[in-house]
Protein backbone atom coordinates (compact mmCIF):
# COMPACT_ATOMS: atom_id res chain seq x y z
CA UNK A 1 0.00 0.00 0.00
CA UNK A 2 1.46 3.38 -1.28
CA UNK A 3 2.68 5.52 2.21
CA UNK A 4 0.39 8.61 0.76
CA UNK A 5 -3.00 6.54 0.65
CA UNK A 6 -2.82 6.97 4.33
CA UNK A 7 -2.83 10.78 4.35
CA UNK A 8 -5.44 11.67 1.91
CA UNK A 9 -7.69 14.60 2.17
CA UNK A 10 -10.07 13.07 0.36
CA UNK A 11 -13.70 11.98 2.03
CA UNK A 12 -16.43 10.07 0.79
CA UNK A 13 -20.20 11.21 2.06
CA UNK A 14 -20.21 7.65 4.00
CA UNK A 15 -17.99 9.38 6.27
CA UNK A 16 -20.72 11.32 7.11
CA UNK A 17 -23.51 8.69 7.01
CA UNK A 18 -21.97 5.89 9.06
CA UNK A 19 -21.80 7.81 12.09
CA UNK A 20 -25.42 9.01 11.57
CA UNK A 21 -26.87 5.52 10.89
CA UNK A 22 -25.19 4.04 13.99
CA UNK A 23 -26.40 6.77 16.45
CA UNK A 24 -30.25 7.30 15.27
CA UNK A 25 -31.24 4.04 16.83
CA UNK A 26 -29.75 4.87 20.18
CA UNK A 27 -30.92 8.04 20.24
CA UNK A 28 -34.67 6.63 19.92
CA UNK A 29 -34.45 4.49 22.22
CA UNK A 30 -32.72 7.01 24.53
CA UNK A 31 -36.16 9.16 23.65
CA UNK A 32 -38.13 6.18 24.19
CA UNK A 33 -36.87 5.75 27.54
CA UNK A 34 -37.52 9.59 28.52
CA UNK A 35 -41.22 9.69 27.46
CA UNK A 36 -42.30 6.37 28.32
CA UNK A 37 -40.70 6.37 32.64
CA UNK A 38 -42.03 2.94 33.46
CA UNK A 39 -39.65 0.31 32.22
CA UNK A 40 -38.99 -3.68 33.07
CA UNK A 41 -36.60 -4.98 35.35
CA UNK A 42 -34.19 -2.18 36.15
CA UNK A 43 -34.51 1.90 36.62
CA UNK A 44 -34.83 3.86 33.28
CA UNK A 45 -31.29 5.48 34.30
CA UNK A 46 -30.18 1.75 34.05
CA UNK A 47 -31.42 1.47 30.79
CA UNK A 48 -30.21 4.78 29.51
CA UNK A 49 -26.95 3.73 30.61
CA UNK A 50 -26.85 0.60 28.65
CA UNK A 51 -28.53 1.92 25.86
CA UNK A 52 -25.35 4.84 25.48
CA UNK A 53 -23.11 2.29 26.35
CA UNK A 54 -24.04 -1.16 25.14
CA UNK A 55 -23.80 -0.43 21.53
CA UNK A 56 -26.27 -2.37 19.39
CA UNK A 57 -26.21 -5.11 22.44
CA UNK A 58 -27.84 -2.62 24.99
CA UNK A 59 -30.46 -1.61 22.42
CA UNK A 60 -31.65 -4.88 21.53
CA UNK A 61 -31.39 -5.55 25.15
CA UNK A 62 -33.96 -2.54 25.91
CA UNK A 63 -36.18 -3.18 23.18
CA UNK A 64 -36.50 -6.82 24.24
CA UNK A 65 -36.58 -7.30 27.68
CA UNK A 66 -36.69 -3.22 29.15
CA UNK A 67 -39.75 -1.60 27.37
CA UNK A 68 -43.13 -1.57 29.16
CA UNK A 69 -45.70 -3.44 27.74
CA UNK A 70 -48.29 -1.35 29.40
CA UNK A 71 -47.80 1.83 26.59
């Protein structure tokens, strides 16, 4: 690999969209936890926790086995 690949200015627009497309879900669900206060299993500050931290894991996790059925 050429040394001045790793230095170009260059950007495509996925460098853009990537980010965007892997924080939108954990921002709903983030939402989702501050409308809806009654959650299963642990505190919503629980959830919020694992939801910023947990990656695609935490919001699977919330979806699953943390949202209220009662909505």
């Amino acid at each position: 690999m050429p040394a001045d690949s790793f230095g170009s200015s260059t950007t495509s627009p996925w460098a853009a969209i990537v980010p965007l497309i892997a924080i939108l879900p954990a921002v709903l669900c983030m939402a989702d936890i501050a409308r809806h206060r009654r959650t299963r299993q642990y505190p919503p500050q629980v959830w919020l926790a694992i939801c910023a931290f947990g990656n695609i894991f935490g919001l699977i996790a919330y979806l699953r086995f943390g949202r209220d059925d009662e909505r």
